[in-house]
PDB file of N, CA and C in Angstrom:
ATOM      1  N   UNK A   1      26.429  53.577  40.294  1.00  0.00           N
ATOM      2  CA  UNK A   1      27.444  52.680  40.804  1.00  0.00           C
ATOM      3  C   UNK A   1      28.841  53.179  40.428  1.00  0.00           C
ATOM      4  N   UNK A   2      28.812  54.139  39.246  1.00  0.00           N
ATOM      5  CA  UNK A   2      30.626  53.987  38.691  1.00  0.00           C
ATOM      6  C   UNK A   2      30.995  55.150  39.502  1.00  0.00           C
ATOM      7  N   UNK A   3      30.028  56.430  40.150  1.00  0.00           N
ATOM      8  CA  UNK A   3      30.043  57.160  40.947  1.00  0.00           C
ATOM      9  C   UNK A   3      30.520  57.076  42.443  1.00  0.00           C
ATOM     10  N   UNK A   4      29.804  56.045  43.033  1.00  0.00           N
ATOM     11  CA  UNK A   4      30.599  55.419  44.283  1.00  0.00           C
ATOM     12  C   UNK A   4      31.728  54.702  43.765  1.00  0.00           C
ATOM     13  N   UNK A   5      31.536  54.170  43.066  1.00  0.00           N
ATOM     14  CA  UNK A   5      33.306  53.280  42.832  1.00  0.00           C
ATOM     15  C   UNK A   5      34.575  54.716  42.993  1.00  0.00           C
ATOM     16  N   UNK A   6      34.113  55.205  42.275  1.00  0.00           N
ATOM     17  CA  UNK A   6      35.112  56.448  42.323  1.00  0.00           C
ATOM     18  C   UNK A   6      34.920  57.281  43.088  1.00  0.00           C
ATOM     19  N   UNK A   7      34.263  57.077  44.062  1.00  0.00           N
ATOM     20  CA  UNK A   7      34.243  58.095  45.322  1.00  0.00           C
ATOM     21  C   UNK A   7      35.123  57.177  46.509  1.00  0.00           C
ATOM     22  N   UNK A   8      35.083  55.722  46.303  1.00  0.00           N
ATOM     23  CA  UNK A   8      36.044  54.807  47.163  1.00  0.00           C
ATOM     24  C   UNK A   8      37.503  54.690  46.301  1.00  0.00           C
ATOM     25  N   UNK A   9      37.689  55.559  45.573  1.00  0.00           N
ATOM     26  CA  UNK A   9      39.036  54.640  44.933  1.00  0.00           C
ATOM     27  C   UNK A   9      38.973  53.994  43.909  1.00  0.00           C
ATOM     28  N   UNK A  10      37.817  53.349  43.514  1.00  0.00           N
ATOM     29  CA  UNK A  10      37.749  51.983  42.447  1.00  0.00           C
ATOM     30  C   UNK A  10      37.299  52.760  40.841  1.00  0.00           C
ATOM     31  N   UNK A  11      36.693  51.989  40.214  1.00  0.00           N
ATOM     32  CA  UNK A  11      36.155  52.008  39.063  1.00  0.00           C
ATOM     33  C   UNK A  11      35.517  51.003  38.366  1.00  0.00           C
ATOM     34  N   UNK A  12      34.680  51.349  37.630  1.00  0.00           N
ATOM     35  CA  UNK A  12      33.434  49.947  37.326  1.00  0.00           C
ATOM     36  C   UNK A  12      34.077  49.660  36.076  1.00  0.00           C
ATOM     37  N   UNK A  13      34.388  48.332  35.785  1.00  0.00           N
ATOM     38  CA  UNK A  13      35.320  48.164  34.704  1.00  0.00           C
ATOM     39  C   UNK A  13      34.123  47.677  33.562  1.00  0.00           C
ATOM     40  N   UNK A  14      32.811  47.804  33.613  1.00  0.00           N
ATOM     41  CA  UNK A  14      31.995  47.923  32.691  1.00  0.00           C
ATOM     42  C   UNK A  14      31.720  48.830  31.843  1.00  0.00           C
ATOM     43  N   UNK A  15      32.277  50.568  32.887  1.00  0.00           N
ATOM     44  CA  UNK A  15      31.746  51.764  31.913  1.00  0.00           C
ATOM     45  C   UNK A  15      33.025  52.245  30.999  1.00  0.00           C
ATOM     46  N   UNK A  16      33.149  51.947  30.475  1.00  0.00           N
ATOM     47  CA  UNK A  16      34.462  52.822  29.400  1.00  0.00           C
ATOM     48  C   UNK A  16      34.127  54.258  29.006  1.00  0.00           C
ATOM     49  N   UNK A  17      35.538  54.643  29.821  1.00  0.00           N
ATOM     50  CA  UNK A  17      35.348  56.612  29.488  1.00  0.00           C
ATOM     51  C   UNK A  17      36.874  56.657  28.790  1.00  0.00           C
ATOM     52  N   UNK A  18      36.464  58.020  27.942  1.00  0.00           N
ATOM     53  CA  UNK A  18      38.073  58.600  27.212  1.00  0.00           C
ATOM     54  C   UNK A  18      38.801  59.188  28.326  1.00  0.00           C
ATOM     55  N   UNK A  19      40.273  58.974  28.304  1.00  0.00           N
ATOM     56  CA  UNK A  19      41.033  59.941  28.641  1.00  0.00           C
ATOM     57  C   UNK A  19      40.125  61.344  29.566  1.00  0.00           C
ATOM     58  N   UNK A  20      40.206  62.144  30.519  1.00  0.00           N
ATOM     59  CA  UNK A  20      40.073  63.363  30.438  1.00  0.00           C
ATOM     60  C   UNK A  20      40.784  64.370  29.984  1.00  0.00           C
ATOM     61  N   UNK A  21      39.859  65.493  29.730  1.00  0.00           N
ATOM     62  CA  UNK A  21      40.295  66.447  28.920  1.00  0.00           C
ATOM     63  C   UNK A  21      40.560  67.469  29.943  1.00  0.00           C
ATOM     64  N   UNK A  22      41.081  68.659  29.831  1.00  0.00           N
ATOM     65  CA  UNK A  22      41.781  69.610  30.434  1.00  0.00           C
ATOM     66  C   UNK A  22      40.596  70.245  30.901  1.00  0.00           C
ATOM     67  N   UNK A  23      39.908  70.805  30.526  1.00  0.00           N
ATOM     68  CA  UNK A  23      38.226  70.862  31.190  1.00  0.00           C
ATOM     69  C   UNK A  23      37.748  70.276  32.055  1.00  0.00           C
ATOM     70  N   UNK A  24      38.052  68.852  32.144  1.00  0.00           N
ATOM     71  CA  UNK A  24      37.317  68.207  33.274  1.00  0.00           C
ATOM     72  C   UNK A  24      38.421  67.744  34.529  1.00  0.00           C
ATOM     73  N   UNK A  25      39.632  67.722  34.045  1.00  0.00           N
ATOM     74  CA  UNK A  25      40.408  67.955  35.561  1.00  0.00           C
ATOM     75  C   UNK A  25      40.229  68.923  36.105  1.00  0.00           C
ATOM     76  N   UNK A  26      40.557  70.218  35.244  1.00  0.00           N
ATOM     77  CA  UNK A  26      40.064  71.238  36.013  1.00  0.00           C
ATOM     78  C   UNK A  26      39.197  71.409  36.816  1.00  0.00           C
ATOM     79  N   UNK A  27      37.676  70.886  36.571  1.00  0.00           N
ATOM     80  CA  UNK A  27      36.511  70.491  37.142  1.00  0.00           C
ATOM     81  C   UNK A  27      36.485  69.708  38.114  1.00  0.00           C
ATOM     82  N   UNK A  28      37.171  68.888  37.981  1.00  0.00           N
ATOM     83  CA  UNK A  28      37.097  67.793  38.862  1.00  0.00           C
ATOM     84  C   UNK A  28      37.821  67.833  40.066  1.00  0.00           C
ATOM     85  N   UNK A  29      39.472  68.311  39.802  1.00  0.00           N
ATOM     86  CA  UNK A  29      39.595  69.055  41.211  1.00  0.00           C
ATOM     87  C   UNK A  29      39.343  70.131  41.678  1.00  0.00           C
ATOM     88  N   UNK A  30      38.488  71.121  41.605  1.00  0.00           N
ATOM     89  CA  UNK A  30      37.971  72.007  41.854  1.00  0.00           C
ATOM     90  C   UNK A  30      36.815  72.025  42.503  1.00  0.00           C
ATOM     91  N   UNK A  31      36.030  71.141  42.055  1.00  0.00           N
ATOM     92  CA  UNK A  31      34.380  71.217  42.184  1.00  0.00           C
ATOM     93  C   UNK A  31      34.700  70.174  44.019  1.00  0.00           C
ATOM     94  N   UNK A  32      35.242  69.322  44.014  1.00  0.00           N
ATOM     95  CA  UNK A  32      35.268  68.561  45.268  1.00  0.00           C
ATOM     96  C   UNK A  32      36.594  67.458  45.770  1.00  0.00           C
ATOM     97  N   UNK A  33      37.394  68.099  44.939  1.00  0.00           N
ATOM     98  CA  UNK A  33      38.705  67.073  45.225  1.00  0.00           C
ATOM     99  C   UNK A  33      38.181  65.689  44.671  1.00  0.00           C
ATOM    100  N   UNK A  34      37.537  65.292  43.501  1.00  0.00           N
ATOM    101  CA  UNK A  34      37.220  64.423  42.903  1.00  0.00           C
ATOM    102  C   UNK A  34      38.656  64.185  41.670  1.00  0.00           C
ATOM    103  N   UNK A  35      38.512  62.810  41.449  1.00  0.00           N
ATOM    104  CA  UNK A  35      39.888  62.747  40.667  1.00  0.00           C
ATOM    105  C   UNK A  35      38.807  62.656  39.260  1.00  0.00           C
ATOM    106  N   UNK A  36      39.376  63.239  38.273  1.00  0.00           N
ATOM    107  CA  UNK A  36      38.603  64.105  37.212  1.00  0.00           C
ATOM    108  C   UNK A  36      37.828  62.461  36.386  1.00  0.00           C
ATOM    109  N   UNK A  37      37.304  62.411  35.601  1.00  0.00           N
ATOM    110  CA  UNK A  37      36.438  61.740  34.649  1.00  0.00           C
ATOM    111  C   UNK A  37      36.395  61.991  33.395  1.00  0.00           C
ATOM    112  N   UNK A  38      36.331  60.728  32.109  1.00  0.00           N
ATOM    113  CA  UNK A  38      36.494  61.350  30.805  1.00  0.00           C
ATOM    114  C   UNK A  38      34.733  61.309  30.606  1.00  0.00           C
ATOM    115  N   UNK A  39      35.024  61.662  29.478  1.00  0.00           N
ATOM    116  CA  UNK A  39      33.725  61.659  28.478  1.00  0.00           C
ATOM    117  C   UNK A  39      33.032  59.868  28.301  1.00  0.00           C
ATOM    118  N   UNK A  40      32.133  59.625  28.569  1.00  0.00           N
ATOM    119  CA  UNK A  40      31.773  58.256  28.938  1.00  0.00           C
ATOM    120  C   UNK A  40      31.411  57.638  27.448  1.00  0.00           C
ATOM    121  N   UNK A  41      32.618  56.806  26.888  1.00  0.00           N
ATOM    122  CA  UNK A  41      31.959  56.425  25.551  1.00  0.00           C
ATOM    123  C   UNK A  41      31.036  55.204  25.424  1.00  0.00           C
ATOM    124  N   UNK A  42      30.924  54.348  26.118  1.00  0.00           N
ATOM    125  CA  UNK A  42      30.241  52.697  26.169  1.00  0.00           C
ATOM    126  C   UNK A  42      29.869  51.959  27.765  1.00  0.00           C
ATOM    127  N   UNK A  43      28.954  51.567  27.474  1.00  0.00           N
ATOM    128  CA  UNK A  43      28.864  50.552  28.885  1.00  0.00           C
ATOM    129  C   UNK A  43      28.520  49.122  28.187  1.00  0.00           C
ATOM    130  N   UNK A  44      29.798  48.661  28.777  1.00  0.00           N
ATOM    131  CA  UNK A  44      29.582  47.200  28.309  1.00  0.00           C
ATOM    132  C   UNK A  44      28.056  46.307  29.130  1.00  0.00           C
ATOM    133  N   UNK A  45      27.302  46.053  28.429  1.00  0.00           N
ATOM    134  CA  UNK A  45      26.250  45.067  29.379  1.00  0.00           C
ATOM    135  C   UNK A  45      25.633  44.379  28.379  1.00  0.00           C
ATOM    136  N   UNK A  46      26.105  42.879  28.773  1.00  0.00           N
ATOM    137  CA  UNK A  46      25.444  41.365  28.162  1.00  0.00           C
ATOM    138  C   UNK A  46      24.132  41.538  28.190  1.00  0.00           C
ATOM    139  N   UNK A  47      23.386  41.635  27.615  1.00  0.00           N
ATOM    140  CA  UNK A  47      21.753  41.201  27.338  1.00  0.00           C
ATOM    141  C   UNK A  47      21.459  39.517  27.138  1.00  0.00           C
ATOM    142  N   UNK A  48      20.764  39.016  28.419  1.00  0.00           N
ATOM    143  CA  UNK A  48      20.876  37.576  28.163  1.00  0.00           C
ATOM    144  C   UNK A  48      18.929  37.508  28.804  1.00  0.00           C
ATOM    145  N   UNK A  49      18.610  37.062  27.484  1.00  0.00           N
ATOM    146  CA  UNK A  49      17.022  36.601  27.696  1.00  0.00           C
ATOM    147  C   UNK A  49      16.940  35.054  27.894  1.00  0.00           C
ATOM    148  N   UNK A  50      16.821  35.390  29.755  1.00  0.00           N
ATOM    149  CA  UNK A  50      16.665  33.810  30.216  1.00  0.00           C
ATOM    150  C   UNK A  50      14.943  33.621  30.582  1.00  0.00           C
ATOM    151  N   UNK A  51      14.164  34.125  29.564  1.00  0.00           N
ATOM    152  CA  UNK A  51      12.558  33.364  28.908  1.00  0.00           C
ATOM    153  C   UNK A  51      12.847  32.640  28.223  1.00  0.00           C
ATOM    154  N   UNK A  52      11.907  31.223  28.723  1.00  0.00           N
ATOM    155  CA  UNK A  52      12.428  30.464  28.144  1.00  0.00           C
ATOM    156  C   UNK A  52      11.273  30.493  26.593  1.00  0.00           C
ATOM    157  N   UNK A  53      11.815  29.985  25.636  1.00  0.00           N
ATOM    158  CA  UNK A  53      10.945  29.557  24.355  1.00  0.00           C
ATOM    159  C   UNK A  53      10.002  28.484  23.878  1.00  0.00           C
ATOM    160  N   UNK A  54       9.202  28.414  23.774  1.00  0.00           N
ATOM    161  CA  UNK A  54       8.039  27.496  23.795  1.00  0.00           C
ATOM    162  C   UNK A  54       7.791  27.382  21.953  1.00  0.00           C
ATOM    163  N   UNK A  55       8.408  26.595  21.152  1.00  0.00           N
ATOM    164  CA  UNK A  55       8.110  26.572  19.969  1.00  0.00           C
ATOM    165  C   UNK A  55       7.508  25.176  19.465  1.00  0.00           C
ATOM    166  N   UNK A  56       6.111  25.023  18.673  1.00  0.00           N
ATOM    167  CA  UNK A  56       5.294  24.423  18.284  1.00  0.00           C
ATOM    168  C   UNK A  56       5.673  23.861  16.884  1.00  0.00           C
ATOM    169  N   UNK A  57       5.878  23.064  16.084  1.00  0.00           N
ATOM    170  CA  UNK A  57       6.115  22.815  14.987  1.00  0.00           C
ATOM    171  C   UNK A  57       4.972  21.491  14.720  1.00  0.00           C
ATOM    172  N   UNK A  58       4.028  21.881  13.106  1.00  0.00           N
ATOM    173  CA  UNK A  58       3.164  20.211  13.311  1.00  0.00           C
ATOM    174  C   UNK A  58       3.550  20.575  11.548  1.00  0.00           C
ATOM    175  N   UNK A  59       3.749  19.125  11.066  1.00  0.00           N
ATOM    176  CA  UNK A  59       3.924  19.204   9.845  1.00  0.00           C
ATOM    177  C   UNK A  59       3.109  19.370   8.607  1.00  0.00           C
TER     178      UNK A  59
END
């Protein structure tokens, strides 16, 4: 997905990348007129366990 975003213009504001480095502009306009990409440090994604819980308690 963060691939097409940036093949339209956009960007997935979930994946956090550094800065690019001089290596990868280079790369990046070179390889396809792509506007360059950093080093991908994090993808933000909520983990939400909607199972529900079934807990028993007898005294």
């Amino acid at each position: 997905m963060d691939y097409y975003l940036r093949q339209i213009g956009s960007s997935n504001p979930t994946v956090i990348r550094a800065a690019p480095d001089a290596q990868q502009i280079a790369d990046g306009t070179s390889a396809a007129g792509l506007a360059p990409v950093g080093t991908l440090l994090s993808i933000k994604d909520e983990y939400m366990n909607l199972h529900s819980i079934r807990f028993c308690w007898t005294p």
